[in-house]
Every structure is written in C-alpha cells, then in structure tokens.
Protein backbone atom coordinates (compact mmCIF):
# COMPACT_ATOMS: atom_id res chain seq x y z
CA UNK A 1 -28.40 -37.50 -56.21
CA UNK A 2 -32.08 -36.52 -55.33
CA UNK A 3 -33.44 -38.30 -52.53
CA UNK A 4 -36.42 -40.64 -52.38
CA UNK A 5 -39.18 -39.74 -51.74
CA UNK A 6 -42.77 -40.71 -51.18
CA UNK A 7 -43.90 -39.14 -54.85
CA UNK A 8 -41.55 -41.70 -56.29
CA UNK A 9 -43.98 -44.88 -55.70
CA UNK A 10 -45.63 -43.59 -59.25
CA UNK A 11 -42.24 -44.62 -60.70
CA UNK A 12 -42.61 -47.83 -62.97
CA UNK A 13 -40.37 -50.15 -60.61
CA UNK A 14 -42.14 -49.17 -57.29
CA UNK A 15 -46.05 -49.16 -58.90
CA UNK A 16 -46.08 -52.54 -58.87
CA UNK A 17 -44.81 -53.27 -55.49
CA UNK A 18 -44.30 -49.77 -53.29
CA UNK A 19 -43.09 -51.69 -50.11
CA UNK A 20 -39.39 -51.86 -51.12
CA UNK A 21 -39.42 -48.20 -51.41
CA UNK A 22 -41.39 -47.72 -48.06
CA UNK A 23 -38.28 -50.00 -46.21
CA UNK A 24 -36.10 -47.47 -47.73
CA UNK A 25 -37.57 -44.41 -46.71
CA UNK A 26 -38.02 -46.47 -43.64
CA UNK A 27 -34.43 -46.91 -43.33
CA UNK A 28 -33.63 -43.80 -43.98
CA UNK A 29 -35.75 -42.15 -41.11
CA UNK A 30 -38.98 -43.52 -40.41
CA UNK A 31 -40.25 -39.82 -39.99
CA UNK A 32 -39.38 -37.13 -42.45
CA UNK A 33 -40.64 -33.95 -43.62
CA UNK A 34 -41.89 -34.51 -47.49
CA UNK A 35 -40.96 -30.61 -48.86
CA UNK A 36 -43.10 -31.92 -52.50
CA UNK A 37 -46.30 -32.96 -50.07
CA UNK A 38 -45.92 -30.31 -47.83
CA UNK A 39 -46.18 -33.15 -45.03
CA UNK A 40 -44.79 -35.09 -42.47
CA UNK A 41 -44.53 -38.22 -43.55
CA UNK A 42 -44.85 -41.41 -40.33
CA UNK A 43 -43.58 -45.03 -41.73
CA UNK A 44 -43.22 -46.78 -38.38
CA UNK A 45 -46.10 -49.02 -37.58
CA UNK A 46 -45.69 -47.72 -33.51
CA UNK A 47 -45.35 -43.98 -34.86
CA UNK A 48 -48.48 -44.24 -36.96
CA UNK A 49 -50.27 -45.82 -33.97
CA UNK A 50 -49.37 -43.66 -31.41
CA UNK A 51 -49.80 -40.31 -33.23
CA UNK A 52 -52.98 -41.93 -34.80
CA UNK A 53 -54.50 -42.62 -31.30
CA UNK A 54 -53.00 -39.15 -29.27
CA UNK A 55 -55.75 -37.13 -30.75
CA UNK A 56 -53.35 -34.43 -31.90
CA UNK A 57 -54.01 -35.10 -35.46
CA UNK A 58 -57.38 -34.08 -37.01
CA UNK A 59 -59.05 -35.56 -40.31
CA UNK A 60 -61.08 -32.72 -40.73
CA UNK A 61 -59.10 -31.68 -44.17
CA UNK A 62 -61.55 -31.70 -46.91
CA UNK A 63 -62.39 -27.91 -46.66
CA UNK A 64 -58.71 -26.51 -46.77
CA UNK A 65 -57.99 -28.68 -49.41
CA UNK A 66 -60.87 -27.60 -51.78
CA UNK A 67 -60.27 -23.75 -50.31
CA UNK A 68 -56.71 -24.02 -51.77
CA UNK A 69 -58.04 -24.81 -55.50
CA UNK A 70 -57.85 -22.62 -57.94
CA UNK A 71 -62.02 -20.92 -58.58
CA UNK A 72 -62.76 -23.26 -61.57
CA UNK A 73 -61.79 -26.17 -59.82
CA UNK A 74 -63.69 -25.20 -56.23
CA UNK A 75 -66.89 -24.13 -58.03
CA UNK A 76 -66.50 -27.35 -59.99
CA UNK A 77 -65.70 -30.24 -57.24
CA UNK A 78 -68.14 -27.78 -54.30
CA UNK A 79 -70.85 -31.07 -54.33
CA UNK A 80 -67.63 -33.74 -53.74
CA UNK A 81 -66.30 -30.91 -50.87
CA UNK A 82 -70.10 -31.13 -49.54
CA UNK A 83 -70.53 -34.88 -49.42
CA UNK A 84 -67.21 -35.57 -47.85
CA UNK A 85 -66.93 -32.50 -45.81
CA UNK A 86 -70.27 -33.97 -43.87
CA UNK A 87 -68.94 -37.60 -43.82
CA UNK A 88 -67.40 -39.14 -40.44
CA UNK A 89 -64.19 -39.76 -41.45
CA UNK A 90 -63.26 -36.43 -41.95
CA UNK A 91 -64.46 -35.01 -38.94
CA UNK A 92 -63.36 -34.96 -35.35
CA UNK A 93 -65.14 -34.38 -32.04
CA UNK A 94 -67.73 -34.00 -31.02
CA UNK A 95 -68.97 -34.06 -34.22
CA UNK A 96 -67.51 -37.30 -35.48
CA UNK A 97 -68.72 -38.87 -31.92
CA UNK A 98 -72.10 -37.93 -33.23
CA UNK A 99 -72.21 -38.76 -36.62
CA UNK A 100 -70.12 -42.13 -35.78
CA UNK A 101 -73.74 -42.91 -33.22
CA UNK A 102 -75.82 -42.70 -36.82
CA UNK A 103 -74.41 -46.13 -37.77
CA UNK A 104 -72.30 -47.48 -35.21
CA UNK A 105 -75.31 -49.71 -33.48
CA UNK A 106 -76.19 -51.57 -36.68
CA UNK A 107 -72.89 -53.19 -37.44
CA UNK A 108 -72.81 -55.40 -34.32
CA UNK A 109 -71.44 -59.03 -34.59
CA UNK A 110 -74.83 -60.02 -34.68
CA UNK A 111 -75.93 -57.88 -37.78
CA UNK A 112 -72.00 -58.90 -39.66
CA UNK A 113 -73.58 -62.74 -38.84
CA UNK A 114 -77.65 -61.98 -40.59
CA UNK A 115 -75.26 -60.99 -43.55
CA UNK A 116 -72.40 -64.01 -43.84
CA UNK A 117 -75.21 -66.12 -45.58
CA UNK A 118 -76.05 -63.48 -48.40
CA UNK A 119 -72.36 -62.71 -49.60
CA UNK A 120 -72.13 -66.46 -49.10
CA UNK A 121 -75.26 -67.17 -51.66
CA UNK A 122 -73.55 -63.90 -53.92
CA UNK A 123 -70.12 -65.29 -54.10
CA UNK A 124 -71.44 -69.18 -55.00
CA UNK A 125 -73.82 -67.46 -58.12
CA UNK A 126 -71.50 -65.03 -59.35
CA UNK A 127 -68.62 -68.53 -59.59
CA UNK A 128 -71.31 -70.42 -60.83
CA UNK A 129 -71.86 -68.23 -63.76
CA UNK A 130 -67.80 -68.52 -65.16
CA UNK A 131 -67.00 -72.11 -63.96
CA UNK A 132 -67.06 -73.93 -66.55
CA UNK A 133 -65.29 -71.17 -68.85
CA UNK A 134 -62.56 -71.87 -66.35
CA UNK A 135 -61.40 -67.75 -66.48
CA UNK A 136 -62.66 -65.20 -64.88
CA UNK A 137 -61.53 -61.60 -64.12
CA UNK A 138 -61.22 -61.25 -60.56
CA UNK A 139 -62.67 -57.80 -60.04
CA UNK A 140 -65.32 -57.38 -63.42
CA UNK A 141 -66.35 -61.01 -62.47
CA UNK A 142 -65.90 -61.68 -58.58
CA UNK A 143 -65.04 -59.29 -56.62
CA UNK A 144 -66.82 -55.96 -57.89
CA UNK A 145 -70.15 -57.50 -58.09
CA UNK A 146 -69.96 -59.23 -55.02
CA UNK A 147 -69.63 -55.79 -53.08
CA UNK A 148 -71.78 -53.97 -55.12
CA UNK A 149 -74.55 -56.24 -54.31
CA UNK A 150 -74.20 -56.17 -50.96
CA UNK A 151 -73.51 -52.54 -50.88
CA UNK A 152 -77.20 -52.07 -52.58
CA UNK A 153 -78.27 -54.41 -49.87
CA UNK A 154 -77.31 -52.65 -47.34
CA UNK A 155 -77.67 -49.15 -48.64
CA UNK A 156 -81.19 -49.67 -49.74
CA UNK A 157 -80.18 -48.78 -53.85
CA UNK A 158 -82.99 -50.44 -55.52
CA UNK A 159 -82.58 -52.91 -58.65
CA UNK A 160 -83.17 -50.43 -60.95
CA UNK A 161 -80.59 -48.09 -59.70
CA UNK A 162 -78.14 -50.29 -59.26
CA UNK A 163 -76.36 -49.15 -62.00
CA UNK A 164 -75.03 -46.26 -60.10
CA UNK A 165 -72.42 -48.11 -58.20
CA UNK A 166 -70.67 -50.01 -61.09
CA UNK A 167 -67.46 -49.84 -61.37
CA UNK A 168 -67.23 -47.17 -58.44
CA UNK A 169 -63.51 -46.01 -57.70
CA UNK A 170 -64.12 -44.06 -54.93
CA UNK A 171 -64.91 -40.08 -54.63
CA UNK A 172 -62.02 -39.98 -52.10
CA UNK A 173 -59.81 -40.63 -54.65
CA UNK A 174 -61.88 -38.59 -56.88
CA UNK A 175 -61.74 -36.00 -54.93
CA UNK A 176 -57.65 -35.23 -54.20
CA UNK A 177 -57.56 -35.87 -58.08
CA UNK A 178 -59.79 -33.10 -58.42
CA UNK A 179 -61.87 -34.88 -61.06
CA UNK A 180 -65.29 -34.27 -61.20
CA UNK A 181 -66.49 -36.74 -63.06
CA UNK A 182 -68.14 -38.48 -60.08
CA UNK A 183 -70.43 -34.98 -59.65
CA UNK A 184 -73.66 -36.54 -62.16
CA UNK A 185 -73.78 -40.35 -59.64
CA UNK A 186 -73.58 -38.69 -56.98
CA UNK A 187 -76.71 -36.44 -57.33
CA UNK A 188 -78.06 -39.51 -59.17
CA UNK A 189 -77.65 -41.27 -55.73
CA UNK A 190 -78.72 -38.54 -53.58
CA UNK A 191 -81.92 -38.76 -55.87
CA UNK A 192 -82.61 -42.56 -54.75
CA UNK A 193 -81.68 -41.29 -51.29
CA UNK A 194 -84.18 -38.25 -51.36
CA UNK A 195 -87.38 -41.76 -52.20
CA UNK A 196 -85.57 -43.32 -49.40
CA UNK A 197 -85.28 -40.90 -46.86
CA UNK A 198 -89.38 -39.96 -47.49
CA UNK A 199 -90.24 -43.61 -47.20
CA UNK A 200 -88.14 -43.33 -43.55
CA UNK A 201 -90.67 -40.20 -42.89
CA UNK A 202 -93.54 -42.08 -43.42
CA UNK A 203 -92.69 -44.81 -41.70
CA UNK A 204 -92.37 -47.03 -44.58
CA UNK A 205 -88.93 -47.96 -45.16
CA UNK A 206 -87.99 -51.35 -45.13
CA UNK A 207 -84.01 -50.85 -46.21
CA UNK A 208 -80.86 -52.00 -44.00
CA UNK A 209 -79.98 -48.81 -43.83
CA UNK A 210 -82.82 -47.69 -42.59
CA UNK A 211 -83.59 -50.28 -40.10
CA UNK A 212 -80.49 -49.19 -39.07
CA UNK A 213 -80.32 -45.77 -38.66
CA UNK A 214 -83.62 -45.40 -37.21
CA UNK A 215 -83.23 -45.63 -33.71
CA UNK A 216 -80.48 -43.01 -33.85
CA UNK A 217 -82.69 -40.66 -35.91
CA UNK A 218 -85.63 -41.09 -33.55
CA UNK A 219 -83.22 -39.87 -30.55
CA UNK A 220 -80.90 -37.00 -32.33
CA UNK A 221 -81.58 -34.29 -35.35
CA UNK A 222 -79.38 -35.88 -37.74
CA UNK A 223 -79.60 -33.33 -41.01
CA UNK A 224 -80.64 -34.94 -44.61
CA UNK A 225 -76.64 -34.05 -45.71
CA UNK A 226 -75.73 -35.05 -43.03
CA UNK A 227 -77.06 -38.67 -43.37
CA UNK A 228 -77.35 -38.73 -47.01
CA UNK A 229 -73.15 -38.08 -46.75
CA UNK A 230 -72.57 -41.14 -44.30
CA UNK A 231 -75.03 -43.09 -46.49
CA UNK A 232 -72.42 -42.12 -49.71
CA UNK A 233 -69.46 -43.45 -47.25
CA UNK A 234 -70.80 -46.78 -46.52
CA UNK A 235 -70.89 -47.17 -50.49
CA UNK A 236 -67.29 -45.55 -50.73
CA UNK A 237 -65.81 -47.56 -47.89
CA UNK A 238 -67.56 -50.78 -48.67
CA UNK A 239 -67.53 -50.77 -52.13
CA UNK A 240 -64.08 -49.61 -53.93
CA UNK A 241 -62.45 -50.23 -51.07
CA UNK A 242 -63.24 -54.13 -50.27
CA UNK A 243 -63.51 -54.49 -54.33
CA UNK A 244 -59.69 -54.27 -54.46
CA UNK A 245 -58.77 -55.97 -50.76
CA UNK A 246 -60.24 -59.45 -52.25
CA UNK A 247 -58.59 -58.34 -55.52
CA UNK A 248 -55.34 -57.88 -54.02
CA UNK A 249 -55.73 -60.97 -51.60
CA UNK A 250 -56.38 -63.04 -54.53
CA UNK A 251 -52.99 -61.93 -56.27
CA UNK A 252 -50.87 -62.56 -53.22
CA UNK A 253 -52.43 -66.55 -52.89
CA UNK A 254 -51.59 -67.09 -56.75
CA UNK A 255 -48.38 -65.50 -56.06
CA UNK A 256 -47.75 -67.67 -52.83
CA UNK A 257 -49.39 -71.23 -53.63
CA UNK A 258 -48.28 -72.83 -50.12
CA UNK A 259 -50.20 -70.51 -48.76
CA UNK A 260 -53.60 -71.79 -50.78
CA UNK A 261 -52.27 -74.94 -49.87
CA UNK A 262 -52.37 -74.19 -46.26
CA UNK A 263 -56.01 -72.46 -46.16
CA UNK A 264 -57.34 -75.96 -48.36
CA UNK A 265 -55.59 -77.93 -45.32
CA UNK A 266 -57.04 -76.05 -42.85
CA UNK A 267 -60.13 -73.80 -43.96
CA UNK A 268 -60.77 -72.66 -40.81
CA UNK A 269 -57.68 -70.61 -41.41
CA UNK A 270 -59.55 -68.14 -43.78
CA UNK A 271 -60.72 -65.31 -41.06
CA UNK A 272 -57.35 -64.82 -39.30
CA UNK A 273 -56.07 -65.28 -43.52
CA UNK A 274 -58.05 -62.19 -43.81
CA UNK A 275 -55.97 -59.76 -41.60
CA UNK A 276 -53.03 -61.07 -42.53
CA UNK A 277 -54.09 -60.57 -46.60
CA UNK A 278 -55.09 -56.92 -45.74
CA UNK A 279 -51.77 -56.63 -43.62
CA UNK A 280 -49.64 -57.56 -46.90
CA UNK A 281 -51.22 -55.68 -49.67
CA UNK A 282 -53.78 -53.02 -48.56
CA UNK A 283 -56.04 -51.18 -51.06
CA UNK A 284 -55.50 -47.99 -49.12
CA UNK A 285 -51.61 -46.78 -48.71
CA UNK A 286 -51.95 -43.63 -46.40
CA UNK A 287 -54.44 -41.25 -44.71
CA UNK A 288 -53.23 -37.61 -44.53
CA UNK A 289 -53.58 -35.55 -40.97
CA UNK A 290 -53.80 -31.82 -39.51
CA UNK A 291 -51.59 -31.10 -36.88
CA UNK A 292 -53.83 -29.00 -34.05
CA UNK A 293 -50.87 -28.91 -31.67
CA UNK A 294 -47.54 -28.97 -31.50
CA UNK A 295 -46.10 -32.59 -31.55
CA UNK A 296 -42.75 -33.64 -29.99
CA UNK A 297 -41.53 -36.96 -31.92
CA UNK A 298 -37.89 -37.92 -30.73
CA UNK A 299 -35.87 -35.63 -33.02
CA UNK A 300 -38.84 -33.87 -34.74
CA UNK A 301 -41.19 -31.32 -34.14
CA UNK A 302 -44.49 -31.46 -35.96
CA UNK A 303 -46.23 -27.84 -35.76
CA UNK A 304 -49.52 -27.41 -35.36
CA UNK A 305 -51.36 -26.93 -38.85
CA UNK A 306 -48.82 -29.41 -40.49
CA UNK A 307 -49.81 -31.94 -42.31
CA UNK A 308 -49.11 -35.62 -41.27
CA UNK A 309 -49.38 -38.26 -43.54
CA UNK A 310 -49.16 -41.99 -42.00
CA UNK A 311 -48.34 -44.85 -44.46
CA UNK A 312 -50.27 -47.45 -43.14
CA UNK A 313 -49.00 -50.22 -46.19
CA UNK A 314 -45.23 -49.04 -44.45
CA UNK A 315 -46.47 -49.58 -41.06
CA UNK A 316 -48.12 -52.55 -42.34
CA UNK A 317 -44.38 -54.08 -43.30
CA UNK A 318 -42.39 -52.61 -40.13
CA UNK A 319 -40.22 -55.36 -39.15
CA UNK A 320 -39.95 -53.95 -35.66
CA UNK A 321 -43.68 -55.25 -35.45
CA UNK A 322 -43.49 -58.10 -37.57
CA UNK A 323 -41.22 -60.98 -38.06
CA UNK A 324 -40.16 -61.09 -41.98
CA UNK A 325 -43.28 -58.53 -42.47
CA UNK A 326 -42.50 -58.90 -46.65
CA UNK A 327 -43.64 -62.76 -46.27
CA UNK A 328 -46.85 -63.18 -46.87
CA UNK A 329 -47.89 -65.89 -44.13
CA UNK A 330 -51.49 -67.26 -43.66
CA UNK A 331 -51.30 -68.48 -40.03
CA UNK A 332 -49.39 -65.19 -38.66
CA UNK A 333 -51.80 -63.24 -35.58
CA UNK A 334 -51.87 -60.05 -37.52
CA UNK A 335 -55.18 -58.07 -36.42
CA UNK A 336 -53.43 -54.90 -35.02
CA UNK A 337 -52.28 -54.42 -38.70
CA UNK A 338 -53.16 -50.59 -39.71
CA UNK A 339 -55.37 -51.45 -42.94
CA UNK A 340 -58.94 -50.19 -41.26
CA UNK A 341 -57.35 -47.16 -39.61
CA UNK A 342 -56.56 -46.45 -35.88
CA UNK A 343 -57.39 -44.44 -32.82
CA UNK A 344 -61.28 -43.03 -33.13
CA UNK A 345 -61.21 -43.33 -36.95
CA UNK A 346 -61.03 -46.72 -36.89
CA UNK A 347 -63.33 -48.17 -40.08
CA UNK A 348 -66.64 -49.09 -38.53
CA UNK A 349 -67.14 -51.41 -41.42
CA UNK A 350 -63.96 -53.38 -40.54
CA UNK A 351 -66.22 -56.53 -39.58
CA UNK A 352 -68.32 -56.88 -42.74
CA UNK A 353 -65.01 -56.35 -44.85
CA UNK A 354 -63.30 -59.31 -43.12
CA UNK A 355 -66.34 -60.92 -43.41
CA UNK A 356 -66.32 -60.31 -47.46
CA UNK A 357 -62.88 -61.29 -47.72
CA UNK A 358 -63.29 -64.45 -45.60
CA UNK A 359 -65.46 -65.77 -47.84
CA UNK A 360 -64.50 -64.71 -51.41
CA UNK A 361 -61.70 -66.32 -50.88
CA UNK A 362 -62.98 -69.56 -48.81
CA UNK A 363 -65.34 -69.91 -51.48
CA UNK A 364 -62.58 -69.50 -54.78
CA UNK A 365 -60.34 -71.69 -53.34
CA UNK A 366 -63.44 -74.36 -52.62
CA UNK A 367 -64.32 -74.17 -56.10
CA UNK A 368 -61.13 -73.54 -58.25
CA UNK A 369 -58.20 -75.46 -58.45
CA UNK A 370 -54.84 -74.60 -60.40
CA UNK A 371 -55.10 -70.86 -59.81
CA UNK A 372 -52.71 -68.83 -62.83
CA UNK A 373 -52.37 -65.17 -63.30
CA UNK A 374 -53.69 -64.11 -67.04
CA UNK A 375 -51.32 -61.78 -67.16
CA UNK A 376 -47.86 -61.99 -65.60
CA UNK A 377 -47.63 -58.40 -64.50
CA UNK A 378 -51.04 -56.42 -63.64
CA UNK A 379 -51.62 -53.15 -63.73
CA UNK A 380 -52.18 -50.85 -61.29
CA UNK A 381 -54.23 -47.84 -61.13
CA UNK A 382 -51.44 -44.53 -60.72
CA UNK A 383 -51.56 -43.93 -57.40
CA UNK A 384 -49.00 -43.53 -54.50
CA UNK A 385 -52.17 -43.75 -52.30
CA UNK A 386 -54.84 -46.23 -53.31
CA UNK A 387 -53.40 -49.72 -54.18
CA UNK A 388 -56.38 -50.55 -57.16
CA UNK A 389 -55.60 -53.21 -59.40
CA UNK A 390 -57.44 -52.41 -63.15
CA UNK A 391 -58.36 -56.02 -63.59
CA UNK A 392 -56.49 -59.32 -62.52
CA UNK A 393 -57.74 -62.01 -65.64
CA UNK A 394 -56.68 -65.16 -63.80
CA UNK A 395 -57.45 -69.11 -64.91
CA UNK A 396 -58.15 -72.04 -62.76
CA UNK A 397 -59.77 -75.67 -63.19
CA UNK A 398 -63.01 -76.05 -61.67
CA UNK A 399 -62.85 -78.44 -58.44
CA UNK A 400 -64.73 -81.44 -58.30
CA UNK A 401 -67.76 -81.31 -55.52
C-alpha cells in the first residue's frame, strides 16, 4: 500500500478538511522527505519554528522555479518571475532587510488604528446593502469587497481602476500553477502605478502608499520594480489572502455556534478570536524553502539546495503545542500560531489582517442572527497549498438594533 503523502490533500475526502491527513503524516514522522515534491516536508509546529527562524532556509525560490520550466512556459510567465522575483518575501538578506525598510515604518499600531474606523464604515455598508434579503455570499458579498476596498485605499488604485483587483486569487498561486492569465492586470496595475509613482516625483501624491513609502524613498534608491513589486504584494497579501481568512473564520463560527455564542457574550473576545480563527483554518497551508546549508534535524539531514516545505496549517494543529488543537476554541491564547509566517519573513501586514478579521466578524455577528450554511458542503478551490473557499452562500436573520 502506497504511503500518504502530502499530494494526497487534493483527494476528495482530505479537500475539504486536510488536517486529518496532516495528524497522519504527523504521526507518521513529523519530518519526511516528499520523493513527488522533491522536498522535505516539516509538520511539527517547534520544527517549522525553529528551522523557520535559524536562517538556514532561504525564500529566494522564484528564479529556479521559473528556470526549471519548459521555454514556452518561462517566456510566457517572465513578467509573474519579475514581479515576484523583486518582492520581499522571496528574498533574503540584505536585500530583504532593505526592501522590508520600504514599508515596514507605515504599518505601526498607530497607522493599523487611523484605519479600524474605515473597514469599520466598509463592513457596516457592504451588510447594509443584503440585510434585509437575509442571504448573502460571504466572499462575493462581505468579505472580497471589504479587502478590496481597503486594499485600493491603501494602495492608492483609483475608483476607476478598481476593477483590477476583483476577484484577485493571488499571482503566488498563479504563479506555481504556471498560469498566466494574471500577465494583462498586472501590467494594467503597473500602468496605474507608473501615474502614481510620477505624482510621488512631483511631489504630488496624496496616496497611503505613498505617504508611506516616502520617507524611505527620500533616504535609499529604491528602483521603480523594485517598489512597483512590493506595491503588487501588499495587494497579493492583503487582498486574496485576508479575502479567504474572514471567509474561512466565518465557516468555522457557523460550524461551532457556542463559539458565536461566546464572542455575543463577551465581544471583547473578537481580537484574541482572530488568532485563534487563523490558527484553525488558515488560507495559506505551506511556504516552500531552499536549504543554503546543511541542516542536522534529529534523524535527518537536510542538504543544502533541498527544498523544505513547512506546513504551517499542520503546525497550526500540533498537539504538542496545543491542547485539543482540532477544537476550534474562541478564548484559547493562540498568537504564536504560524498563519503570518515566522523568523524574518514574518507578514508585515499581520496587524491590519487581524484588524480586518476582528471586525468582519464583530460586525456579522452584531448584525445577523441565526447564521446557516447555504450549502452543506463548500467547495474548495484544488489546492494542497492555499485553503480558498469558491463562495460560502450562508443565511441569517437580521438582528434587531
């Protein structure tokens, strides 16, 4: 009989729910050598931290992977390979420390704060346009424009261009699919970036993004790719991403109703609800290394040039870090969970998505009572990597003021 594998979460019995396949691998051995991925592959929550924080492991991938395509597909996904290739997730000192300056001094607490009352005033209009239809789809409905319009916010995407970033999926995902059908918004976007980034020249910019990645430009030479590509990942990261985190957390509540029950008890509940949502069900399953040393894990050696692939939704379920980690429990202390990364590639958007999360779901429960799933079993996008719902139709009464 042919061992499990990671591959086998696209199988119809793990797609729904991969995390019973993750405790058996787990099981198993919580480190194994995947010979269909060509990877190590780390399901222990202190494994993935440790190796994620020892610097060994580099995320600078994205140009061996599009080397290794065959000439059609390289000439053909070359402006993906550029965008990503410049972004600062997959690069590693002392260029990431650099690129990681462009942005890191806007999102302070006190810039996540100037922006809690506009995905507040978002998240109230978008409700108020399907209460009394008493349906909505989570994600066409809720969640999807609620990032979108704070992505264009905060990116500086003007009304009329907003267009570009519906029903965004993600060009990392594009990417490792090797589609290219992302190619046209993305030089679309990089043509709203090219207005932008003159207005910056002139001094006449009056964007978030701007505003925030002045002071940075004024002190370093930060290349046009170069911020045009971290521009693209604060719409990748905050967009797709965050879509399908409030997507999922609103699945798990319906799915657990004492726990809705709880967070209308106790509101105040709905930040540290947050982590723990993201800790259950994360949108994002993995995040694939290069070795650039030899590793010694107790009864393993990892080469250098290997690839390592942590599971962060396994790590996220260890029960050697968490009590009953497949129970889905509001008031648990889960911020170390592994959902926003680790070590120097930690998400520098972390705040804002809790901050997104916190409040979709404050604000659905506030408003909507008697919370059913339109569908018993959703689909999911087919993907052993990113955990994407398609669309969650749920029903609900509207709540009394």
């Amino acid at each position: 009989m042919t061992q499990e594998r990671l591959i086998d979460a696209l199988r119809p019995e793990w797609l729904q729910d991969p995390y019973g396949l993750y405790r058996r691998l787990r099981e198993r051995s919580p480190i194994y050598w995947d010979d269909w991925m060509r990877s190590w592959v780390v399901l222990g929550h202190a494994d993935i931290t440790r190796l994620g924080k020892s610097g060994s492991l580099s995320g600078a991938r994205i140009a061996d992977f599009h080397e290794r395509l065959p000439k059609g597909a390289r000439a053909e996904m070359a402006p993906l390979a550029k965008v990503l290739s410049d972004m600062m997730l997959f690069t590693e000192p002392p260029r990431h420390t650099r690129l990681r300056r462009l942005v890191r001094p806007g999102l302070t607490p006190r810039f996540i704060r100037s922006m809690r009352p506009m995905i507040e005033r978002l998240a109230e209009s978008l409700l108020d346009a399907v209460i009394e239809r008493g349906r909505l789809d989570v994600i066409e409905d809720f969640s999807e424009p609620l990032t979108r319009g704070m992505i264009a916010e905060l990116a500086g995407v003007p009304p009329e261009s907003a267009h570009l970033l519906e029903n965004w999926q993600g060009l990392m995902h594009e990417f490792f699919t090797q589609s290219s059908k992302e190619v046209g918004r993305i030089q679309h976007l990089h043509d709203v970036f090219g207005k932008r980034a003159a207005e910056r020249a002139a001094g006449m910019a009056t964007d978030r993004f701007s505003e925030m990645i002045a002071p940075q430009v004024a002190e370093d030479e930060f290349s046009d790719d170069e911020i045009f590509a971290n521009f693209i990942l604060l719409i990748d990261a905050g967009q797709a991403t965050t879509t399908h985190l409030i997507a999922n957390a609103v699945l798990a509540l319906i799915r657990h109703p004492d726990q809705i029950e709880l967070l209308r008890r106790d509101p105040a509940l709905a930040a540290n609800a947050a982590h723990e949502l993201m800790r259950y069900d994360s949108a994002v399953q993995f995040t694939t290394r290069i070795a650039e040393e030899d590793i010694d894990v107790p009864g393993h050696a990892i080469k250098r040039g290997q690839s390592v692939t942590l599971v962060l939704g396994s790590g996220n379920r260890d029960p050697l870090c968490y009590q009953d980690p497949d129970r889905l429990d509001v008031t648990r202390k889960a911020t170390d969970h592994l959902s926003f990364g680790h070590g120097i590639h930690y998400c520098l958007g972390a705040s804002l998505a809790l901050a997104e999360i916190e409040i979709a779901i404050a604000t659905l429960l506030r408003r909507c009572d008697d919370l059913r799933l339109g569908h018993q079993t959703p689909e999911w996008l087919e993907s052993i990597n990113f955990r994407f719902l398609k669309s969650l139709p749920i029903t609900f009464t509207p709540r009394q003021a």
